[in-house]
Protein backbone atom coordinates (compact mmCIF):
# COMPACT_ATOMS: atom_id res chain seq x y z
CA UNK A 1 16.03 3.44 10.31
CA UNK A 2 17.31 1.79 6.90
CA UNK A 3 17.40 -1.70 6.89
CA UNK A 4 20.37 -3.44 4.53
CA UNK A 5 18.77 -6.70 2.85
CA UNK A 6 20.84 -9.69 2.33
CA UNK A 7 23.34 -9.88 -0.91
CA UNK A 8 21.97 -12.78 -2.90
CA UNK A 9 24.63 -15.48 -2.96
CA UNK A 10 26.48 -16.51 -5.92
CA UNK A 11 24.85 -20.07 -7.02
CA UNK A 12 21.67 -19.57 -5.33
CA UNK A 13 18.27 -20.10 -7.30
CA UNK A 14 15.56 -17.44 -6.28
CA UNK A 15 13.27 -20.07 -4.45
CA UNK A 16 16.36 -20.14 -2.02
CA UNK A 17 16.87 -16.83 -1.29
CA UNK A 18 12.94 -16.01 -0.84
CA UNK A 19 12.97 -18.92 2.01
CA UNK A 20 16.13 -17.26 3.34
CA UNK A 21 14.37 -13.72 3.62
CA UNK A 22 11.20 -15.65 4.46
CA UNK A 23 12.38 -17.50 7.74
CA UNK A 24 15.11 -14.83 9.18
CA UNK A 25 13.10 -11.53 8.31
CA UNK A 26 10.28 -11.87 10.70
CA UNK A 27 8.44 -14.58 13.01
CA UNK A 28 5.91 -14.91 16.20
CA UNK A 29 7.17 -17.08 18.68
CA UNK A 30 5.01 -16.87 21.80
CA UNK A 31 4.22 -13.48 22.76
CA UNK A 32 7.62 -12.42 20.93
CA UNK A 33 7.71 -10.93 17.17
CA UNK A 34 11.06 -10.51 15.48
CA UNK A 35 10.50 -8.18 12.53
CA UNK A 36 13.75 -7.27 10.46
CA UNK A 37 16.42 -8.00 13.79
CA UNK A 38 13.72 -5.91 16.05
CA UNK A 39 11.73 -7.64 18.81
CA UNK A 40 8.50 -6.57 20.03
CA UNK A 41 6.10 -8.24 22.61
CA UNK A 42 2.79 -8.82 21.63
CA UNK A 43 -0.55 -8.61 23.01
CA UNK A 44 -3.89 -8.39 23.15
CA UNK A 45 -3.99 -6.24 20.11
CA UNK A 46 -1.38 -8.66 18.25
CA UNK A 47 -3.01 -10.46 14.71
CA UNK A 48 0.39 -10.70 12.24
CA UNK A 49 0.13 -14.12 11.53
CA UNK A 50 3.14 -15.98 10.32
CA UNK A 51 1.78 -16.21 6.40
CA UNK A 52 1.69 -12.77 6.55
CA UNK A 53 5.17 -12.09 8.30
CA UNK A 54 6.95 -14.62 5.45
CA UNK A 55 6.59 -11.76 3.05
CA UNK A 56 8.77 -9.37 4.72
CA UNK A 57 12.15 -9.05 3.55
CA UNK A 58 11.17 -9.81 -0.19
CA UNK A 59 11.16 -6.17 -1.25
CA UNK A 60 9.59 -6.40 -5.00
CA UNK A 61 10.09 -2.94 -5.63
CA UNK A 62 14.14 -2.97 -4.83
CA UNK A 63 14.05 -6.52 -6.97
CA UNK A 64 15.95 -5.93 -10.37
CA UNK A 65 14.10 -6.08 -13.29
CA UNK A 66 10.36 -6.78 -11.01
CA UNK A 67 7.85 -5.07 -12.47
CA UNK A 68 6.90 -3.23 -9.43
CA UNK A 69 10.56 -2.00 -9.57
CA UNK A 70 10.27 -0.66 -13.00
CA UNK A 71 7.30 0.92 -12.28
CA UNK A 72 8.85 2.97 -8.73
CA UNK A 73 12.09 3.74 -11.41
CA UNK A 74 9.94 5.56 -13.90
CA UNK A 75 7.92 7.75 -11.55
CA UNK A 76 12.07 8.23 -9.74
CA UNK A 77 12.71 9.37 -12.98
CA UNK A 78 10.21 12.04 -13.78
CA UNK A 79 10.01 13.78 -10.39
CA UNK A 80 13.81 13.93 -10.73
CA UNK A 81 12.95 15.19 -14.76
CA UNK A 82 10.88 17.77 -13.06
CA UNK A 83 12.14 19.00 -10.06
CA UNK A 84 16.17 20.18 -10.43
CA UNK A 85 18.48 22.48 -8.49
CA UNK A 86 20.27 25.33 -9.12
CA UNK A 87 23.46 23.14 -9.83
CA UNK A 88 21.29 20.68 -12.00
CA UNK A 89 20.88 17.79 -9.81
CA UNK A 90 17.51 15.93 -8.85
CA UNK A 91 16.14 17.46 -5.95
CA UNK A 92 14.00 14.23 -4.42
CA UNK A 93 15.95 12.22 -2.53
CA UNK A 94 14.56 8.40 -2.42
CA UNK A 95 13.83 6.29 1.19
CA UNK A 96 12.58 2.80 0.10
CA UNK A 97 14.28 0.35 2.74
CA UNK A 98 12.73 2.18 5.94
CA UNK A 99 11.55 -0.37 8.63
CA UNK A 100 7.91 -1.71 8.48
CA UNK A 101 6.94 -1.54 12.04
CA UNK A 102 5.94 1.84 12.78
CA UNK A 103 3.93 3.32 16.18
CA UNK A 104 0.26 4.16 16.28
CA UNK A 105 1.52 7.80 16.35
CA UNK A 106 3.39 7.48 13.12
CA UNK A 107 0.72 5.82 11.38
CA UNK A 108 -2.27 7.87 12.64
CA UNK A 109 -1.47 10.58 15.09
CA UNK A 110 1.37 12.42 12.91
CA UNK A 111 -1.39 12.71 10.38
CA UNK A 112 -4.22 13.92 12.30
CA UNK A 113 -5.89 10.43 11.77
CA UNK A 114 -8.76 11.10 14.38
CA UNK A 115 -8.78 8.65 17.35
CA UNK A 116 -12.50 7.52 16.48
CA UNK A 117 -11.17 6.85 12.93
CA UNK A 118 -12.24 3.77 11.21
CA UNK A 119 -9.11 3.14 9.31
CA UNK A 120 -7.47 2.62 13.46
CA UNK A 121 -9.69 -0.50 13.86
CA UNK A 122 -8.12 -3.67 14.07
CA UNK A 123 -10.05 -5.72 11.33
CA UNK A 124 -8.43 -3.06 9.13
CA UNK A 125 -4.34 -3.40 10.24
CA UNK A 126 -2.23 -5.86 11.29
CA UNK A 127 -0.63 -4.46 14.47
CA UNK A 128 2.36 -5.79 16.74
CA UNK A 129 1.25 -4.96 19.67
CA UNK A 130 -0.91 -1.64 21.05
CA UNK A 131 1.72 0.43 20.27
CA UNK A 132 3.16 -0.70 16.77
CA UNK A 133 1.97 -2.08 13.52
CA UNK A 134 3.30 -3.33 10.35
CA UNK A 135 2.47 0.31 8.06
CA UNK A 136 -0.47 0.82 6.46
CA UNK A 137 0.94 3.55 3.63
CA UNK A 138 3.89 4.75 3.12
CA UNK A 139 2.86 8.13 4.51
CA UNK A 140 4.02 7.01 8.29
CA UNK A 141 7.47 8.07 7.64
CA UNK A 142 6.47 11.30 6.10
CA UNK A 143 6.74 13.47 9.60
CA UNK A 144 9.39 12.03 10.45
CA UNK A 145 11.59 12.97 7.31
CA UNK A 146 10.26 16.34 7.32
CA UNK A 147 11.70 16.92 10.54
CA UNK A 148 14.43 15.80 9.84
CA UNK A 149 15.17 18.97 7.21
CA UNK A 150 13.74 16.81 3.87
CA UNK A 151 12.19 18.86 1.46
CA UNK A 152 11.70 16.92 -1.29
CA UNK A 153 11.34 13.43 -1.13
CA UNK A 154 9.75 9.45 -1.89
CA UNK A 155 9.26 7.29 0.23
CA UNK A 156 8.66 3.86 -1.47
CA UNK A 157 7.86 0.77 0.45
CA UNK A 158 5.89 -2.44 1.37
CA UNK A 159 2.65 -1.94 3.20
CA UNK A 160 0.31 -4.27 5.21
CA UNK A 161 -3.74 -3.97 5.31
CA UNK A 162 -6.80 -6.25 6.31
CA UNK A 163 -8.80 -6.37 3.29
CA UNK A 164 -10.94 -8.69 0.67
CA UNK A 165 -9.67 -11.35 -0.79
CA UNK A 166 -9.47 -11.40 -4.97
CA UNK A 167 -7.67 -10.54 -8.05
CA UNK A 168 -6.81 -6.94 -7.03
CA UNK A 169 -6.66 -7.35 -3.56
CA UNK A 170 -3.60 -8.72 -1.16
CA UNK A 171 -2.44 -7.98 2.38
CA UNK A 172 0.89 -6.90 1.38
CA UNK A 173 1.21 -4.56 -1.68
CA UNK A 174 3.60 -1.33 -2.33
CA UNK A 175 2.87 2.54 -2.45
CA UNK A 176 5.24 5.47 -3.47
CA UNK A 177 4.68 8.85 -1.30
CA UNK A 178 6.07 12.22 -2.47
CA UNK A 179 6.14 14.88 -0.77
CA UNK A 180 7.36 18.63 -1.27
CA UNK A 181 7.97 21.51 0.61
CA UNK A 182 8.54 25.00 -0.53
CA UNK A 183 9.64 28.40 0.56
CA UNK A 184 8.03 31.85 -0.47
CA UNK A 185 10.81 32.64 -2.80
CA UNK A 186 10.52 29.07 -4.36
CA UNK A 187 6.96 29.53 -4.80
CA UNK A 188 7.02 33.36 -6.01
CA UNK A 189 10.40 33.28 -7.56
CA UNK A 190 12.29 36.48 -6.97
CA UNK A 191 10.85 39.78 -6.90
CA UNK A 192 11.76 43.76 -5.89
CA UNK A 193 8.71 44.05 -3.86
CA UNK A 194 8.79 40.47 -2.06
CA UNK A 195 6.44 41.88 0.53
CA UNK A 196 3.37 42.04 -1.64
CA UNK A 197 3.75 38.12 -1.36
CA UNK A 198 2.52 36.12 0.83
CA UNK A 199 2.22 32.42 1.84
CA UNK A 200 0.19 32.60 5.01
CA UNK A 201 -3.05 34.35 6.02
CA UNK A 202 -5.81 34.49 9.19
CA UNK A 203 -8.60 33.17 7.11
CA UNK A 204 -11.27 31.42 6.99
CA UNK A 205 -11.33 27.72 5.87
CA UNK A 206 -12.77 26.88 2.36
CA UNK A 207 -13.39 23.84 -0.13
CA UNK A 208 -10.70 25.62 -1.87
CA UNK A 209 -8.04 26.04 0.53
CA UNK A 210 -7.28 26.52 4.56
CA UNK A 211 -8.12 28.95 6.17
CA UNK A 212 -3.83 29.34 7.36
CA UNK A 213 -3.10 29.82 3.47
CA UNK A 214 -3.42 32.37 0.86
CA UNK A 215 -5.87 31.71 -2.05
CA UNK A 216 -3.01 32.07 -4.16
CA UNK A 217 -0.23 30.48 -2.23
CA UNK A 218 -2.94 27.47 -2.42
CA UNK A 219 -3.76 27.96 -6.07
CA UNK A 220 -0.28 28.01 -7.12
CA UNK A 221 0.46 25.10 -5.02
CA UNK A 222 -2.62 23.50 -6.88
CA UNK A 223 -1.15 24.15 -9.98
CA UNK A 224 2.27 22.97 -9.80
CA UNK A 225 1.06 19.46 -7.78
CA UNK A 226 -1.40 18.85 -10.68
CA UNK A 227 0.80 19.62 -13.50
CA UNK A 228 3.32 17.47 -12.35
CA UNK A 229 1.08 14.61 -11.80
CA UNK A 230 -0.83 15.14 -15.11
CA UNK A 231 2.74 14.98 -16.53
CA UNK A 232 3.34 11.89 -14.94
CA UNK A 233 0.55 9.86 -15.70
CA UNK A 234 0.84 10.65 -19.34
CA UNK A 235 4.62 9.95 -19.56
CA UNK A 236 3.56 6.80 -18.26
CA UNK A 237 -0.25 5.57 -20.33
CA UNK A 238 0.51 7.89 -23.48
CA UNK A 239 0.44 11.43 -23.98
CA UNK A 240 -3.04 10.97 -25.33
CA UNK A 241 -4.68 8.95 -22.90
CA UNK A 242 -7.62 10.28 -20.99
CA UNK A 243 -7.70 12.15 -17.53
CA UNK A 244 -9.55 13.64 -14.95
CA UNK A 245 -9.43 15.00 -11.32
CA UNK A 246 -12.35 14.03 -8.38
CA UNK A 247 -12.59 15.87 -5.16
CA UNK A 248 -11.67 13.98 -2.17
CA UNK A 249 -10.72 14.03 1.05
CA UNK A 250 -7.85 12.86 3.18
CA UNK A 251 -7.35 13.62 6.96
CA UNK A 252 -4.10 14.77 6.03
CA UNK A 253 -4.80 16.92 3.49
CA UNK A 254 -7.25 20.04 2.00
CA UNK A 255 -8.00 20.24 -0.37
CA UNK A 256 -7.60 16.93 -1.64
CA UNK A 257 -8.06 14.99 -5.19
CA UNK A 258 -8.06 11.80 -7.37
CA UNK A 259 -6.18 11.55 -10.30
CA UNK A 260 -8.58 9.46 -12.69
CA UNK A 261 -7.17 7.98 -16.23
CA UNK A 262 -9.68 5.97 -18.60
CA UNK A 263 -8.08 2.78 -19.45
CA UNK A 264 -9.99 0.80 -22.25
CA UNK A 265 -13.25 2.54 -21.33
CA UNK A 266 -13.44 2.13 -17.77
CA UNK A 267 -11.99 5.21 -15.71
CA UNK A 268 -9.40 3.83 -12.81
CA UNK A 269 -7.99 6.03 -9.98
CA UNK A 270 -4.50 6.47 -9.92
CA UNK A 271 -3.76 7.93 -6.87
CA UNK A 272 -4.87 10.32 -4.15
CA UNK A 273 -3.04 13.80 -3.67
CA UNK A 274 -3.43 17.45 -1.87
CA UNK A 275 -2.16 20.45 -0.37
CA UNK A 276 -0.83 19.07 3.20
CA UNK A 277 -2.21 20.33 5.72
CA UNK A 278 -0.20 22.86 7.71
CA UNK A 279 -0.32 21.47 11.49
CA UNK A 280 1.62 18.77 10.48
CA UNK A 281 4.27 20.62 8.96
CA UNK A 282 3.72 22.80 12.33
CA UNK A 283 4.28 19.42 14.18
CA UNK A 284 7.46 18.41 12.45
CA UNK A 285 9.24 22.10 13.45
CA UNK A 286 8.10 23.70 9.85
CA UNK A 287 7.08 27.10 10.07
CA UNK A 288 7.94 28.99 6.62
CA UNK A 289 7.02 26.45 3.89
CA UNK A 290 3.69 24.71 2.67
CA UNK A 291 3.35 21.32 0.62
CA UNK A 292 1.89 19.37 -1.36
CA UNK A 293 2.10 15.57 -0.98
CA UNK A 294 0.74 12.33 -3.15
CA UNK A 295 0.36 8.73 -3.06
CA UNK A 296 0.02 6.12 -5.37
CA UNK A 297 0.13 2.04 -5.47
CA UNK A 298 2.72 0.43 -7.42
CA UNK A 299 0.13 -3.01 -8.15
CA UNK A 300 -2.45 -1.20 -9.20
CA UNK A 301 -0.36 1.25 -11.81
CA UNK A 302 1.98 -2.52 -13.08
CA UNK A 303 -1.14 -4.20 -13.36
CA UNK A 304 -2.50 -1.31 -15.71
CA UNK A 305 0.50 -0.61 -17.54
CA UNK A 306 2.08 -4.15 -17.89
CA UNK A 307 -1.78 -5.79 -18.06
CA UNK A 308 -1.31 -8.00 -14.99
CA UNK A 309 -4.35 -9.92 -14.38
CA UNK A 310 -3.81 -11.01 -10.81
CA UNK A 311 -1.72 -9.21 -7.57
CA UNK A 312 -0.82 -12.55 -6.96
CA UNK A 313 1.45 -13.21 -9.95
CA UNK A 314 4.26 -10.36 -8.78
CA UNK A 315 4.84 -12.40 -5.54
CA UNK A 316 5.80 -15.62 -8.17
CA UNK A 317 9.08 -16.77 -8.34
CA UNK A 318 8.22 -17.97 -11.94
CA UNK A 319 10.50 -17.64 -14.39
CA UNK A 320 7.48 -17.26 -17.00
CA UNK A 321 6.22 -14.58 -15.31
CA UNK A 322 9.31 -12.44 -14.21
CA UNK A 323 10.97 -13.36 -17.71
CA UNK A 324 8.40 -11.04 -19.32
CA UNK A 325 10.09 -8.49 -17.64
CA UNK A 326 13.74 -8.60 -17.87
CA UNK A 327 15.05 -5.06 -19.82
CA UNK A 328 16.73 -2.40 -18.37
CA UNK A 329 15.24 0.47 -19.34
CA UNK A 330 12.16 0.58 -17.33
CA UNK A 331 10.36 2.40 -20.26
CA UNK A 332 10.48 -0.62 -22.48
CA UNK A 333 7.04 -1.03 -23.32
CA UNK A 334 5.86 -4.91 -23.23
CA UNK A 335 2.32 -6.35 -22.49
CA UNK A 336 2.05 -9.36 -20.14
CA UNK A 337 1.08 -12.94 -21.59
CA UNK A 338 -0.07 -15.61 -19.65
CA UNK A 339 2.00 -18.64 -19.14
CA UNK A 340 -1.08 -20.59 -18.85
CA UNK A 341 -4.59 -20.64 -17.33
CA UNK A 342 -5.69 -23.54 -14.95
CA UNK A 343 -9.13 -24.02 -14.05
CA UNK A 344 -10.21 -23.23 -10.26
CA UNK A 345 -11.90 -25.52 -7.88
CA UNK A 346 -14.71 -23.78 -5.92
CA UNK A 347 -15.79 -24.64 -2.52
CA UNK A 348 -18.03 -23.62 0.23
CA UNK A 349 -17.88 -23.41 3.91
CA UNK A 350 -20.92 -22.52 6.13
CA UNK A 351 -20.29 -21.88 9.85
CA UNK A 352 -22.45 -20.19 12.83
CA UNK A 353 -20.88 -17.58 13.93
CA UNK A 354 -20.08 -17.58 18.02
CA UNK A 355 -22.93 -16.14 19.99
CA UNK A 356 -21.06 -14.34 22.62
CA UNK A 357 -17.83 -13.42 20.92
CA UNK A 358 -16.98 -10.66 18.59
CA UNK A 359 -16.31 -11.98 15.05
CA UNK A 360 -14.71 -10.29 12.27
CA UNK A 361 -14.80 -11.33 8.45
CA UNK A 362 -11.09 -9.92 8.44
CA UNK A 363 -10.21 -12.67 10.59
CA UNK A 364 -11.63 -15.72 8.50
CA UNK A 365 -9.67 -13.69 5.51
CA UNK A 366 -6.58 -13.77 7.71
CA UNK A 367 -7.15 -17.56 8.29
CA UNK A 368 -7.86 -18.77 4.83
CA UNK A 369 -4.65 -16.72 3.61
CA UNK A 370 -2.81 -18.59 6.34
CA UNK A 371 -3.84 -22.12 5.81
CA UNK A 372 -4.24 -22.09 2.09
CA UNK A 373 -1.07 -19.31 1.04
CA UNK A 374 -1.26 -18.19 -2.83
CA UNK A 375 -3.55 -21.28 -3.70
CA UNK A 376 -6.40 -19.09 -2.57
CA UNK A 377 -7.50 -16.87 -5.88
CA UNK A 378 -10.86 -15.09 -4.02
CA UNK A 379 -12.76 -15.48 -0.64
CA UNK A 380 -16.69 -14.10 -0.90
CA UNK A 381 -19.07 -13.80 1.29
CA UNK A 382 -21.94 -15.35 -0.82
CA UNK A 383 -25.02 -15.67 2.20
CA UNK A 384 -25.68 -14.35 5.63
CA UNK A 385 -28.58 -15.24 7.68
CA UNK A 386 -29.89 -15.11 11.25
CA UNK A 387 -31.95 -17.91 12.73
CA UNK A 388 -35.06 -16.91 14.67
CA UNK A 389 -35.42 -19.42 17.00
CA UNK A 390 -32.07 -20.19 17.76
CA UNK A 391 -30.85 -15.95 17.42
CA UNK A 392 -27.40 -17.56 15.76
CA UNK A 393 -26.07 -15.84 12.53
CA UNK A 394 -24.63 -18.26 9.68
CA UNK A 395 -22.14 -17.45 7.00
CA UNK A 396 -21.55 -19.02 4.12
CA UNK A 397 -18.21 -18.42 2.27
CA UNK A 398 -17.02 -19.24 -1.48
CA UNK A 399 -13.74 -20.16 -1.48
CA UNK A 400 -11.79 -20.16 -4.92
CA UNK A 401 -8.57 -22.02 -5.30
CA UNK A 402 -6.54 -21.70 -8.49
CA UNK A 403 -2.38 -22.63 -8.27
CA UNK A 404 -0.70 -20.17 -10.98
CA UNK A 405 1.31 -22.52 -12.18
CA UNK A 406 -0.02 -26.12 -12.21
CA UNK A 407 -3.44 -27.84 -12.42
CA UNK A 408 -4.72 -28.20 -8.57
CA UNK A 409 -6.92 -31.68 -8.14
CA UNK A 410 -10.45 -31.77 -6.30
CA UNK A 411 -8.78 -33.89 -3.99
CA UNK A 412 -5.40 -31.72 -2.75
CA UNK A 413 -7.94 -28.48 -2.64
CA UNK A 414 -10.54 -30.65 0.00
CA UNK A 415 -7.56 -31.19 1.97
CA UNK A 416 -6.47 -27.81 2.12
CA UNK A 417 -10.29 -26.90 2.60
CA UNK A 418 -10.54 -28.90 5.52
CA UNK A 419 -7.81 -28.00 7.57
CA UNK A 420 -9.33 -24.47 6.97
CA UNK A 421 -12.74 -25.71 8.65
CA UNK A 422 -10.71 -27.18 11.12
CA UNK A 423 -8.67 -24.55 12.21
CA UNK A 424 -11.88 -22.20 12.05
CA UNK A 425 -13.30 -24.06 14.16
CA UNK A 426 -10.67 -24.01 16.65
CA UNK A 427 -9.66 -20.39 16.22
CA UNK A 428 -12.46 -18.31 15.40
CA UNK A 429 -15.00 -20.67 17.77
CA UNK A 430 -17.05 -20.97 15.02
CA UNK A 431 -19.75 -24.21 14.21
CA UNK A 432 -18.83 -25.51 10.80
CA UNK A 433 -22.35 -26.46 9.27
């Protein structure tokens, strides 16, 4: 289940050891895809593309002095602040080099993802085969621990979704999942009468808790997820900074909230929590505790904190860029600075879509990231149409290119444009306009 990542060789420069990770991590050759020394065969459900597969085996967040590893080190350090045993040592234990593939179950089932679920679909994940996928959160590996006897835990980690192409958005990015457990007498402390306390009940399901758990089982619950994660957030933006908690809901969890935190006058979610729900602590062999689990994105929290512009800048080997961040103590508070700022070249592609096969934006997406790699700043959808006589549907796409480290010429970004019509063409089966 852990995988061991190569030692970085004396005398090697960082460009060197991300090809190394890049080309011996994980490739497709023919119906066969190598992830991390595994080998799976594809099939009809397979769409990892090789782009996509060269980013496994960087691990940002295990990177020393990354920003996305400063970020997972201060949230380490406050649940292990907040959460102590009896003998005064941090009760989370930390899983962040667990394997990317995971099964369908693992990923869906072991949550009570319904079958019917959107988030299953294919346009939305990048799966091996029917069976496996690259994760989409980090919460796949969260039955699995539990049955395992952990308690307490984070489980940090890259994970892999389909999904728009732009400043905030990449198909690779990381999450930290926490998760904790607890027993009547760690939830009621010690009493003479322990029988006037209870953690389960035959009741009837509410907004405000299941129907399987006491109101106040579920209120303290409440209580203690909430003030940990208020505690976090403001250890992290400033004890005065701004907060608030939205209802939500999660298949995996009732009830469910956002943790919202206004950050120069615009209010930005944080991350998603709840009370878990208690078949699938039923399904891992847990009868006698209830938890509480949340998730957050490390990106999205850097790019807050640090003032990152663009997701694409933490997958730079720069020196400009990761310089910036070079301290030890992951509390050292810095803002980031931009090296430089090259202009973009914009173009557009227009295409008819196939007439008798099934077309997904999340494929052109796929494509473009393929054929034009980090060069590619945003993809839009920017007009959609249907002909009336001829009953074909056009697209047109803006493309925006932008290298983060160099000025790109019209000419080198019409090349690259190109072979994307090209392979579009050949691929998707589309009619380039």
């Amino acid at each position: 289940m852990v995988v061991v990542c190569p030692r970085i060789l004396p005398g090697c420069r960082l460009s060197q050891i991300t090809r190394l990770l890049s080309t011996k991590a994980a490739s497709v050759n023919g119906t066969k895809v190598e992830v991390l020394g595994r080998e799976y065969t594809g099939d009809h459900m397979t769409n990892v593309t090789p782009h996509l597969l060269s980013h496994i085996g960087r691990d940002l967040h295990l990177q020393p002095h990354h920003p996305l590893r400063h970020v997972a080190q201060r949230v380490t350090q406050h649940m292990y602040r907040q959460y102590l045993s009896p003998r005064g040592n941090p009760l989370f234990s930390v899983h962040s080099q667990l394997h990317p593939v995971v099964t369908t179950h693992q990923n869906f089932d072991s949550l009570l993802i319904p079958k019917d679920h959107v988030s299953r679909k294919k346009s939305d994940n990048f799966y091996i085969n029917e069976t496996h996928l690259l994760r989409a959160h980090t919460s796949a590996h969260q039955s699995e621990l539990i049955s395992m006897g952990f308690d307490n835990f984070l489980v940090i980690g890259d994970v892999y979704r389909r999904d728009d192409i732009d400043a905030s958005h990449y198909p690779v990015f990381h999450q930290l999942e926490g998760v904790r457990l607890c027993t009547l007498k760690e939830l009621y402390g010690t009493h003479q009468n322990m029988d006037a306390y209870h953690l389960f009940e035959n009741g009837e399901r509410t907004e405000d808790h299941q129907g399987v758990h006491s109101a106040e089982a579920a209120r303290r619950m409440e209580a203690e997820l909430k003030g940990c994660l208020l505690g976090l957030a403001t250890s992290l933006f400033g004890q005065d900074t701004e907060v608030r908690w939205v209802d939500a809901y999660f298949p995996f969890t009732h009830p469910s909230w956002e943790l919202e935190v206004q950050i120069n006058g615009e209010w930005v979610e944080l991350l998603g929590c709840g009370i878990m729900e208690q078949e699938i602590l039923a399904n891992a062999g847990v009868q006698d505790k209830i938890g509480w689990a949340f998730g957050l994105g490390l990106e999205r929290w850097a790019m807050k904190l640090y003032g990152i512009p663009d997701i694409r800048l933490f997958w730079s080997t720069d020196l400009g860029f990761l310089s910036q961040f070079r301290f030890d103590d992951p509390a050292t508070p810095v803002t980031y600075k931009a090296v430089s700022k090259y202009n973009p070249c914009i173009n557009d592609i227009s295409f008819w879509l196939p007439k008798d096969q099934q077309y997904e934006s999340a494929d052109f997406y796929d494509l473009v990231r393929s054929v034009g790699g980090s060069l590619v700043e945003q993809v839009n959808l920017v007009d959609s149409f249907t002909h009336p006589k001829k009953q074909l549907t056009s697209h047109c796409y803006r493309i925006v290119y932008r290298h983060m480290e160099r000025v790109l010429t019209q000419e080198e970004v019409n090349d690259v444009h190109r072979k994307i019509e090209q392979e579009a063409a050949s691929s998707l089966q589309v009619s380039i306009r």
